[in-house]
C-alpha atoms as a PDB file:
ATOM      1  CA  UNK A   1     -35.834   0.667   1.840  1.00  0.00           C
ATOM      2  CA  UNK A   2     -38.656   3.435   2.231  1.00  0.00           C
ATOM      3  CA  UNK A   3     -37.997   7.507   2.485  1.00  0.00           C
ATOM      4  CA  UNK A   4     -39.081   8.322   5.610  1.00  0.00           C
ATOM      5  CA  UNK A   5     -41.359  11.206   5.965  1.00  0.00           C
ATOM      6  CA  UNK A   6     -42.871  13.491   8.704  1.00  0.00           C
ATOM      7  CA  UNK A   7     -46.267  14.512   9.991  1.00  0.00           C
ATOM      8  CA  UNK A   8     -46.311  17.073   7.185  1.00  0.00           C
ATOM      9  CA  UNK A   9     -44.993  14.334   4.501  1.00  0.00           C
ATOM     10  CA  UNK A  10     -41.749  16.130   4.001  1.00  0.00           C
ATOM     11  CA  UNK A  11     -38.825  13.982   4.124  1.00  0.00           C
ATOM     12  CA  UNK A  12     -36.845  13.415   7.601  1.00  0.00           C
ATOM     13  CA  UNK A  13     -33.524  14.844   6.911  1.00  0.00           C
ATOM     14  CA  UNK A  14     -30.537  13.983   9.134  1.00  0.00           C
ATOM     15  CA  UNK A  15     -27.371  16.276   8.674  1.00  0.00           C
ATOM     16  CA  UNK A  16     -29.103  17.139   5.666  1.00  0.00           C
ATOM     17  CA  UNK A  17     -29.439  13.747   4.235  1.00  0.00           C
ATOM     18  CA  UNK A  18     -32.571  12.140   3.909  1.00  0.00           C
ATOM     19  CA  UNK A  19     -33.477   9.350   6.223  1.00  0.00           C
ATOM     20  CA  UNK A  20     -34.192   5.603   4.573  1.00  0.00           C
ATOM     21  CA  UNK A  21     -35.844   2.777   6.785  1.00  0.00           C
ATOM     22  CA  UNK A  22     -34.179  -0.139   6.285  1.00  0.00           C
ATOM     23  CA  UNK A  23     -36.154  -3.846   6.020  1.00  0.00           C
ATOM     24  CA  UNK A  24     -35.060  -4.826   9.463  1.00  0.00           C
ATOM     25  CA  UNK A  25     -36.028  -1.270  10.627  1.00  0.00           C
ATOM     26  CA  UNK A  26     -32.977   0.649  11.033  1.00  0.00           C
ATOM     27  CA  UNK A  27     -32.353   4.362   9.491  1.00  0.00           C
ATOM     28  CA  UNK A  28     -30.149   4.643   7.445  1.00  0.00           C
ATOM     29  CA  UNK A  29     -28.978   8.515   6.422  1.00  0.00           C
ATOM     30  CA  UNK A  30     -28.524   8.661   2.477  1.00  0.00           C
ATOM     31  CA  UNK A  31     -25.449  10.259   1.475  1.00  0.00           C
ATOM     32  CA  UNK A  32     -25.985  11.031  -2.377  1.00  0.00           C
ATOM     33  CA  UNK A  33     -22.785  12.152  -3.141  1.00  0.00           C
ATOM     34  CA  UNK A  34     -20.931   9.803  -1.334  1.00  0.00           C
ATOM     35  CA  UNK A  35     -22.882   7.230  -3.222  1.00  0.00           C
ATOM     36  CA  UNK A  36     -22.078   8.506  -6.778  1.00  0.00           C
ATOM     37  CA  UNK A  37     -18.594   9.168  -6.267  1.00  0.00           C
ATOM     38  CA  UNK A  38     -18.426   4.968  -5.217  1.00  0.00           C
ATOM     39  CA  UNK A  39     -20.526   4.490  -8.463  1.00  0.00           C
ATOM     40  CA  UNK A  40     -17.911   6.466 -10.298  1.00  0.00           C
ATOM     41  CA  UNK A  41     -14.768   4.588  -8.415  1.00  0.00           C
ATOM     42  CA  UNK A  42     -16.472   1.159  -9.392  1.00  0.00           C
ATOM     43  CA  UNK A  43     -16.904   2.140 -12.952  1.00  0.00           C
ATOM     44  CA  UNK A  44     -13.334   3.133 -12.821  1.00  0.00           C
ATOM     45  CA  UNK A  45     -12.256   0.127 -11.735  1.00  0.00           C
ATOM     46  CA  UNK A  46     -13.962  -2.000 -14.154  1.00  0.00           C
ATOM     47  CA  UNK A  47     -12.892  -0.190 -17.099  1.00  0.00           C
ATOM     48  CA  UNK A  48      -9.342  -1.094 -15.942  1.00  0.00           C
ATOM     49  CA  UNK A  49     -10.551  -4.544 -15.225  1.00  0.00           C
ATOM     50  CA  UNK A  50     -10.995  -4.430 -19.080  1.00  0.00           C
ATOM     51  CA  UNK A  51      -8.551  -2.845 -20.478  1.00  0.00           C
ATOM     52  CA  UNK A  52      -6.325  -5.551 -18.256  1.00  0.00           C
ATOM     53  CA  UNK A  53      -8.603  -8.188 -19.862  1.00  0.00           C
ATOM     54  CA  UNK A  54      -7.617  -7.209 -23.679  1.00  0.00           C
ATOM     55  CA  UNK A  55      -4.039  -6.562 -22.635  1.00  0.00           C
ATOM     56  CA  UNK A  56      -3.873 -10.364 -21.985  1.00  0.00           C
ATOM     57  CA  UNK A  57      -5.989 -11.065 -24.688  1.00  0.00           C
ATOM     58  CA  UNK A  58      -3.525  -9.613 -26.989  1.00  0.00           C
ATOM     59  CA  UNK A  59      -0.526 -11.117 -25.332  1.00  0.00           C
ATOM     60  CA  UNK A  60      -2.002 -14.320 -25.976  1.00  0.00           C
ATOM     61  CA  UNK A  61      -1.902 -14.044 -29.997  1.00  0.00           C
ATOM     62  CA  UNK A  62       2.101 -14.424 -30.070  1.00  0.00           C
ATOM     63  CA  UNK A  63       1.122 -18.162 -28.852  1.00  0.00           C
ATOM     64  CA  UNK A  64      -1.493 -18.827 -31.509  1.00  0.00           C
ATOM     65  CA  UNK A  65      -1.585 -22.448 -33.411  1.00  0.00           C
ATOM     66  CA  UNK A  66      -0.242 -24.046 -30.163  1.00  0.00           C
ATOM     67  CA  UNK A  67      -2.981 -26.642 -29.647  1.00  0.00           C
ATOM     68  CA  UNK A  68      -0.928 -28.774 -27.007  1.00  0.00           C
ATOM     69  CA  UNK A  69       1.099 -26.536 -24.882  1.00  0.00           C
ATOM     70  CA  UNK A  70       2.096 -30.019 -23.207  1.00  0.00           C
ATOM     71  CA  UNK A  71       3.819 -31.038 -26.307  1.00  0.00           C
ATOM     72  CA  UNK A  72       5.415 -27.728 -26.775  1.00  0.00           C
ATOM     73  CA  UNK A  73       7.481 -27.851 -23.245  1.00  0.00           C
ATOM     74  CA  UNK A  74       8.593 -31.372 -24.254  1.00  0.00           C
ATOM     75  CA  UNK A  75       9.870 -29.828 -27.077  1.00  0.00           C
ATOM     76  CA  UNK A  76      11.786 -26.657 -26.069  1.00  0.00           C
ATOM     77  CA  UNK A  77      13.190 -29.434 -22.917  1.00  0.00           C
ATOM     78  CA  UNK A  78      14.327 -31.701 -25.261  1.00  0.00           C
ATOM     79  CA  UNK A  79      16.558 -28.759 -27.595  1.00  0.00           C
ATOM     80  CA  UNK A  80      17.772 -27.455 -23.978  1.00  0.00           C
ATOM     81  CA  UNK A  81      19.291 -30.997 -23.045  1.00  0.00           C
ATOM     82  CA  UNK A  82      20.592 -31.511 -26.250  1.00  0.00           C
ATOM     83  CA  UNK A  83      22.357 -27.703 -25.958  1.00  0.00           C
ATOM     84  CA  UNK A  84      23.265 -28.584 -22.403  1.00  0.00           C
ATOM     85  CA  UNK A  85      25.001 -32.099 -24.028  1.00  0.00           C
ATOM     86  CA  UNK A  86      27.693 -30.159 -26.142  1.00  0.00           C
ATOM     87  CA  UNK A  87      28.927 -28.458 -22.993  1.00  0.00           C
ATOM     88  CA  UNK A  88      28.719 -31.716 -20.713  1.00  0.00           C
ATOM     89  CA  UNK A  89      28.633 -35.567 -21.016  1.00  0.00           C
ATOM     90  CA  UNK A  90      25.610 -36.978 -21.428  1.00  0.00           C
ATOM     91  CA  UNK A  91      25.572 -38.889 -17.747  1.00  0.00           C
ATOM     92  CA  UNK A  92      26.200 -35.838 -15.971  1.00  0.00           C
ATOM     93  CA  UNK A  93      22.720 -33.865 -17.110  1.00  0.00           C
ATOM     94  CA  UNK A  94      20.520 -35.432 -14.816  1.00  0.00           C
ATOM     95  CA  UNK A  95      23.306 -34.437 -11.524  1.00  0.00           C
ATOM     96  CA  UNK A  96      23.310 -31.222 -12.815  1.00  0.00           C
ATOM     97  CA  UNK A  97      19.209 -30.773 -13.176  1.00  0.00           C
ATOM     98  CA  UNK A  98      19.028 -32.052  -9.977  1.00  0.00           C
ATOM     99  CA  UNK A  99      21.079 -29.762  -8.016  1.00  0.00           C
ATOM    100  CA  UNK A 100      19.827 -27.084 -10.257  1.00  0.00           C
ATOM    101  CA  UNK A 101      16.592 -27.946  -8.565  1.00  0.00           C
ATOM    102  CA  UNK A 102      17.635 -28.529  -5.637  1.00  0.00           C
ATOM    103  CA  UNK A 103      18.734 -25.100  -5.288  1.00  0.00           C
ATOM    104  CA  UNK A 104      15.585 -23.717  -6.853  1.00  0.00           C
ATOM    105  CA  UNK A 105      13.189 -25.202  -4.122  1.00  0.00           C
ATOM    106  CA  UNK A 106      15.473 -23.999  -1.817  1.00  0.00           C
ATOM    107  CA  UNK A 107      15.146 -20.599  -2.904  1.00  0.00           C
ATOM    108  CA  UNK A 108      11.719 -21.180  -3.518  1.00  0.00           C
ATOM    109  CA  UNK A 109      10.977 -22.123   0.290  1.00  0.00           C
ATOM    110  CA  UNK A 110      13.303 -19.570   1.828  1.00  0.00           C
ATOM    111  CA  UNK A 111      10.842 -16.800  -0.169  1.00  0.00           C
ATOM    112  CA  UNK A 112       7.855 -18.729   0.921  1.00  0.00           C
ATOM    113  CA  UNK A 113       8.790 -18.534   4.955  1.00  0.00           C
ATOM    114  CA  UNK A 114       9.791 -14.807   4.829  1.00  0.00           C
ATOM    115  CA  UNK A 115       6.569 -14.266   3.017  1.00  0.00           C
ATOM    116  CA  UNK A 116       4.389 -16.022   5.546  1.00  0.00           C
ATOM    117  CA  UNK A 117       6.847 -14.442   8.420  1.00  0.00           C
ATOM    118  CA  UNK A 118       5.608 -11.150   7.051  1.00  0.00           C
ATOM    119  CA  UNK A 119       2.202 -11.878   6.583  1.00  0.00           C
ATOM    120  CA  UNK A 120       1.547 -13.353  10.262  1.00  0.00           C
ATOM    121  CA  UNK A 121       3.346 -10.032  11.631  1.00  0.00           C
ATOM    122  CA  UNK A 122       1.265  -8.022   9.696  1.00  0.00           C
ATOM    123  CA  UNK A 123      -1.861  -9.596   9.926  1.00  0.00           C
ATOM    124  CA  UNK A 124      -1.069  -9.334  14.042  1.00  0.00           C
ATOM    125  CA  UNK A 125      -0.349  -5.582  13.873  1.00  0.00           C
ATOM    126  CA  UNK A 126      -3.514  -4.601  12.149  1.00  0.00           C
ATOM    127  CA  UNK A 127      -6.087  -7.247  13.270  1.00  0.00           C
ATOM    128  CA  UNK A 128      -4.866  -7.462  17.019  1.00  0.00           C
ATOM    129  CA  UNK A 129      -4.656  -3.596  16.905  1.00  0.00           C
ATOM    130  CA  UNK A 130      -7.754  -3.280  15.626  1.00  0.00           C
ATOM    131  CA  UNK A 131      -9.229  -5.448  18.120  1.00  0.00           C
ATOM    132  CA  UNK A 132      -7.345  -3.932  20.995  1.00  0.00           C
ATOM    133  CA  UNK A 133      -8.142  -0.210  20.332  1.00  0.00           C
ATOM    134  CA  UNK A 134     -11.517  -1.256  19.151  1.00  0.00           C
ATOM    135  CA  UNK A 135     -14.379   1.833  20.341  1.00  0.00           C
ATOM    136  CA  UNK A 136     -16.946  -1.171  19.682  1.00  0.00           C
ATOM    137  CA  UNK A 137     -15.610  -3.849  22.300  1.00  0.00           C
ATOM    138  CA  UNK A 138     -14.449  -1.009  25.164  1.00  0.00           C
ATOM    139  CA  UNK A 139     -17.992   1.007  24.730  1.00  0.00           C
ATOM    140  CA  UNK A 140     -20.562  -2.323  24.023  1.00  0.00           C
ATOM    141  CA  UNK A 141     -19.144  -5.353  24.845  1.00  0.00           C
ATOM    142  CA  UNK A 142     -18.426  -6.990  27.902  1.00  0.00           C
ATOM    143  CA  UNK A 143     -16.098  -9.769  27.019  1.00  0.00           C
ATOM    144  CA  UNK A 144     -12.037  -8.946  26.561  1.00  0.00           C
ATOM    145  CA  UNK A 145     -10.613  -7.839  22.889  1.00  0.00           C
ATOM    146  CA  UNK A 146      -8.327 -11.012  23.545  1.00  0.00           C
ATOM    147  CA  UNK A 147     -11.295 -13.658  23.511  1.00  0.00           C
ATOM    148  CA  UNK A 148     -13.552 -11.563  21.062  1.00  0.00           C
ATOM    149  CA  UNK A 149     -10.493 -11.364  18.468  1.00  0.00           C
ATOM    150  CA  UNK A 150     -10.333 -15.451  19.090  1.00  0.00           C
ATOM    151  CA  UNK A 151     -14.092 -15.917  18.610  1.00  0.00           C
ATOM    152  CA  UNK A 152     -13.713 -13.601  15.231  1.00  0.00           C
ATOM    153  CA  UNK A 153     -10.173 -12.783  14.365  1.00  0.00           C
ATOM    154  CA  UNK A 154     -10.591 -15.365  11.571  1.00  0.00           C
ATOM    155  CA  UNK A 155     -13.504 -12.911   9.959  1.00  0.00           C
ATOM    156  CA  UNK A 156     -10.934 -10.678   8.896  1.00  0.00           C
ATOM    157  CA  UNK A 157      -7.902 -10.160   6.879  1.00  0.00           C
ATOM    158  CA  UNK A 158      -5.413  -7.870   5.291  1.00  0.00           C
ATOM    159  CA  UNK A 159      -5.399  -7.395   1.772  1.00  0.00           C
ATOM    160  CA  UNK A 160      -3.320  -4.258   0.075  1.00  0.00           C
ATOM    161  CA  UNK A 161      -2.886  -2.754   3.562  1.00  0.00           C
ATOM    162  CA  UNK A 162      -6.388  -2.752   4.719  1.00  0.00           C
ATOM    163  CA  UNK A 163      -9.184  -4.782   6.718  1.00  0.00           C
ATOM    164  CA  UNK A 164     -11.505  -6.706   5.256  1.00  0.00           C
ATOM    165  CA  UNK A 165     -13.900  -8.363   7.018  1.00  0.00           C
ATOM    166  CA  UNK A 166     -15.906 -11.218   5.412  1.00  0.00           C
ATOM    167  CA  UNK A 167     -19.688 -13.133   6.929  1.00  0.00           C
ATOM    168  CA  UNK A 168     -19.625 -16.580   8.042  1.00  0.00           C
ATOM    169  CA  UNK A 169     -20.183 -17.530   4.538  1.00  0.00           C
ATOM    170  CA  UNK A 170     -17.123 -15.628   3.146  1.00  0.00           C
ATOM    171  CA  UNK A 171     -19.265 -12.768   1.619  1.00  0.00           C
ATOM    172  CA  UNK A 172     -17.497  -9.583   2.577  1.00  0.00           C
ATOM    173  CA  UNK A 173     -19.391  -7.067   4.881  1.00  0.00           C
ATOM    174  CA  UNK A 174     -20.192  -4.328   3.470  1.00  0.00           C
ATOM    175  CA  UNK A 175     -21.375  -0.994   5.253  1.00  0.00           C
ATOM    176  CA  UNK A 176     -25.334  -0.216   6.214  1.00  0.00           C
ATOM    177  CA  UNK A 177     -23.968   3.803   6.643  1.00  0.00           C
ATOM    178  CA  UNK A 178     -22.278   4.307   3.644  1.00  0.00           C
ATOM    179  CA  UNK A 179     -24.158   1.734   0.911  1.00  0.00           C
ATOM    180  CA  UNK A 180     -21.765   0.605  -1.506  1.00  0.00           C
ATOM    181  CA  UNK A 181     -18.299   0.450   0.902  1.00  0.00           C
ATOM    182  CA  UNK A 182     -17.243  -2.164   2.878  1.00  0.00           C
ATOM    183  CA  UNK A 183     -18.004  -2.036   6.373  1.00  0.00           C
ATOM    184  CA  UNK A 184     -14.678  -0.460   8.769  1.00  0.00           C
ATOM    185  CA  UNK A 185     -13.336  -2.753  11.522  1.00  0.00           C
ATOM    186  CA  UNK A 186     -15.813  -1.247  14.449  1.00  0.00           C
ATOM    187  CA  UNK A 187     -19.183  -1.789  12.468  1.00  0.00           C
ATOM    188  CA  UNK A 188     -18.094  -4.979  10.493  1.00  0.00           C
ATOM    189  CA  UNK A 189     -17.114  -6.502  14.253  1.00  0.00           C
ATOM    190  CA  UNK A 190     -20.844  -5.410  15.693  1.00  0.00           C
ATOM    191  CA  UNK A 191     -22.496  -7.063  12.608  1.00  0.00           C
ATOM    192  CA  UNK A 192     -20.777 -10.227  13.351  1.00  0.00           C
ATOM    193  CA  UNK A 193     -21.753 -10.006  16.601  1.00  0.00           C
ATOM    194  CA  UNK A 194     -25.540  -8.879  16.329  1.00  0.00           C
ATOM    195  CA  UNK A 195     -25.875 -12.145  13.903  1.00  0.00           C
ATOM    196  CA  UNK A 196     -23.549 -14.147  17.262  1.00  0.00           C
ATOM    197  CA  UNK A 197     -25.926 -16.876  18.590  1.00  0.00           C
ATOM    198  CA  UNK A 198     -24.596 -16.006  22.254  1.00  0.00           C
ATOM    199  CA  UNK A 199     -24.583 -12.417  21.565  1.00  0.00           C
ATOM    200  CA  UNK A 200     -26.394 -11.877  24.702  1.00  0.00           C
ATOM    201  CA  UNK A 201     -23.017 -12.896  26.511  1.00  0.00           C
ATOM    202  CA  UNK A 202     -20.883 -10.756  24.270  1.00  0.00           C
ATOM    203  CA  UNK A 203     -22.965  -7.552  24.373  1.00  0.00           C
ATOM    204  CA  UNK A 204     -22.648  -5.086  27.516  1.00  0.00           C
ATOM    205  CA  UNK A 205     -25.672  -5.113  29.421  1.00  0.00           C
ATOM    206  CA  UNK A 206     -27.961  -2.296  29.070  1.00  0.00           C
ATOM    207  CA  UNK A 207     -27.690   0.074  31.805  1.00  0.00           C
ATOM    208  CA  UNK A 208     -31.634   0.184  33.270  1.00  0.00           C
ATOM    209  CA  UNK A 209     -30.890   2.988  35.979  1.00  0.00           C
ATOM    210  CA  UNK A 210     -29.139   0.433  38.306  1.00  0.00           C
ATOM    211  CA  UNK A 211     -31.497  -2.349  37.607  1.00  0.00           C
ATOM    212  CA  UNK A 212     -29.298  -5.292  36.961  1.00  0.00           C
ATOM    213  CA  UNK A 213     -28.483  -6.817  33.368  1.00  0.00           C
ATOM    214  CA  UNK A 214     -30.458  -8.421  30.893  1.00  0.00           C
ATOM    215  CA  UNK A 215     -30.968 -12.342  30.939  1.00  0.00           C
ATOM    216  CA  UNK A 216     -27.967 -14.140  29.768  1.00  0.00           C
ATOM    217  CA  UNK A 217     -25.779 -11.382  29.944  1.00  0.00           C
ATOM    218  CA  UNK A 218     -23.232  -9.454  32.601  1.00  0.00           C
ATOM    219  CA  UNK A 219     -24.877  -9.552  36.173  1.00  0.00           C
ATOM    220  CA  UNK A 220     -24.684  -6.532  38.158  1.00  0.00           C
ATOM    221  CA  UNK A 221     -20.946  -5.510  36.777  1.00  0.00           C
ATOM    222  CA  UNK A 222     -20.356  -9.231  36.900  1.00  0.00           C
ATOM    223  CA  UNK A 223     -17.904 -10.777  34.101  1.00  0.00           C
ATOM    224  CA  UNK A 224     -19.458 -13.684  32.318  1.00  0.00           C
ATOM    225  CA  UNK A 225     -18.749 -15.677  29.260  1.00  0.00           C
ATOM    226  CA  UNK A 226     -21.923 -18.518  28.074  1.00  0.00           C
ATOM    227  CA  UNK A 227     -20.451 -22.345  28.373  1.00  0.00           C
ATOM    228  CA  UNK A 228     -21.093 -22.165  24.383  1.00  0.00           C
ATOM    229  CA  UNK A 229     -18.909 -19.210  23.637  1.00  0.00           C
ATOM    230  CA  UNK A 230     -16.303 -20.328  26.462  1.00  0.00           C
ATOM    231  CA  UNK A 231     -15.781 -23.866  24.769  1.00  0.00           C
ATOM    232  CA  UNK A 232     -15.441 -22.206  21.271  1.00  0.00           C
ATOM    233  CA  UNK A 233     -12.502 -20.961  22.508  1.00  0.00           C
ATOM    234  CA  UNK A 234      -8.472 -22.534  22.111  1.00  0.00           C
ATOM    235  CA  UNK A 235      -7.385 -24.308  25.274  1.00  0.00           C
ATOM    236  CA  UNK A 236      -5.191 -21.616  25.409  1.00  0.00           C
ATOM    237  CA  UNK A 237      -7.824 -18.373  25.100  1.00  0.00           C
ATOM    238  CA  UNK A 238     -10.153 -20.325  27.508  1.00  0.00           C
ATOM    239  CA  UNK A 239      -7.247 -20.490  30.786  1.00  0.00           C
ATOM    240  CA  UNK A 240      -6.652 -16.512  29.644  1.00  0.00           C
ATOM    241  CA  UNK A 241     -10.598 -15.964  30.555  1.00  0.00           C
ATOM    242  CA  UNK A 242     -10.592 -17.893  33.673  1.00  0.00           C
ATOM    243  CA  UNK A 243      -6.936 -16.657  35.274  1.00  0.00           C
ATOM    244  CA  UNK A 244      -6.318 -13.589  33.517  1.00  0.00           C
ATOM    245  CA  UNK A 245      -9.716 -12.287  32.970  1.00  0.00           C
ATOM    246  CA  UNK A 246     -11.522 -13.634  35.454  1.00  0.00           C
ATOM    247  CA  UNK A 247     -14.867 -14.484  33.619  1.00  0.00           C
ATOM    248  CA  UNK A 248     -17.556 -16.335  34.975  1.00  0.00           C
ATOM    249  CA  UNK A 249     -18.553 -19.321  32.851  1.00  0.00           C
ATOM    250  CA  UNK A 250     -22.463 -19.156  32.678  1.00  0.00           C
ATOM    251  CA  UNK A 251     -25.261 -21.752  31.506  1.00  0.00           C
END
């Protein structure tokens, strides 16, 4: 990036911030102290990171000179059968293990399906409320929140309570107005779409003083979807933008 500078070569200051140029020519308003107090939260972090890293370093002492941990859970399973063999006859251990397992992967499963209950209502409060109260998709775009969260629901997730959003590669997105954060939900979801092959059918038409729209996109107030983007689509999300909707599938 380059410090952009005015006709008198001081530096162009925006809400008294100066201005960068970015490489794909967008300006981009330095906030210094924003900037150092992430430096300071990422230092913090690591240092924990560290300090958690020699915690388990020296929990792992108490199990030095075992070379085969293999061998050493043989060993502590055989001494538990032979303790469970003074309480029971010897024919009866393997009934018992079993139902003790039995049980176990019951519990096990019962944990797994209330997590995963959890996790699926969760993910739909804050992802399909994010989508559905989105300023980005009711000021720019010109397809539903519905059929944009099915195009890119599956670029973000929850983690510790929050949305992250993450590229087509998995990378996370992180924020071009405040370098060194990730991106929020509104400026992670017009990345995704400004790098959209058919973004031309997602974006709202420009508004040229009554002049129609721009090639590929929304005609005259029109609703359109592109064949590509429409076939992307579940069978499910693509009846939704024909009944419900009403979009107009496009070439």
């Amino acid at each position: 990036m380059k410090l952009l500078l005015d006709d008198a070569g001081h530096a162009v200051l925006e809400d008294g911030k100066p201005v960068y140029e970015a490489g794909d020519g967008k300006r981009i308003a330095f906030d210094a102290p924003q900037t150092v107090a992430t430096i300071t939260r990422l230092n913090a972090e690591a240092k924990a990171h560290r300090e958690g890293k020699e915690a388990a370093e020296a929990r792992l002492k108490a199990f030095g000179g075992i070379e085969d941990a293999d061998a050493a859970r043989k060993a502590l399973e055989t001494i538990r059968n032979i303790d469970a063999k003074k309480l029971i006859d010897a024919g009866e251990v393997e009934r018992v293990r079993a139902d003790m397992a039995k049980t176990y992967e019951q519990q096990v499963k019962a944990a797994k399906d209330e997590a995963e209950s959890f996790r699926r209502d969760l993910y739909n409060e804050k992802i399909g409320g994010a989508f559905s109260r989105s300023k980005f998709i009711a000021e720019k775009t010109a397809v539903p929140a519905d059929l944009l969260q099915a195009a890119f629901g599956a670029n973000f997730k929850v983690e510790g309570g929050a949305i992250i959003a993450t590229d087509r590669q998995g990378n996370q997105i992180y924020s071009r107005q405040k370098p060194g954060e990730l991106a929020d939900f509104d400026e992670a979801l017009s990345l995704l779409v400004e790098s959209y092959p058919h973004r031309d059918q997602v974006l709202r038409a420009p508004n040229n003083g009554g002049g129609g729209a721009r090639a590929g996109g929304a005609r005259g107030g029109e609703k359109t979807i592109s064949r590509a983007a429409f076939q992307a689509l579940a069978p499910a999300a693509q009846a939704n933008a024909v009944t419900k909707e009403g979009l107009t599938v496009v070439d």
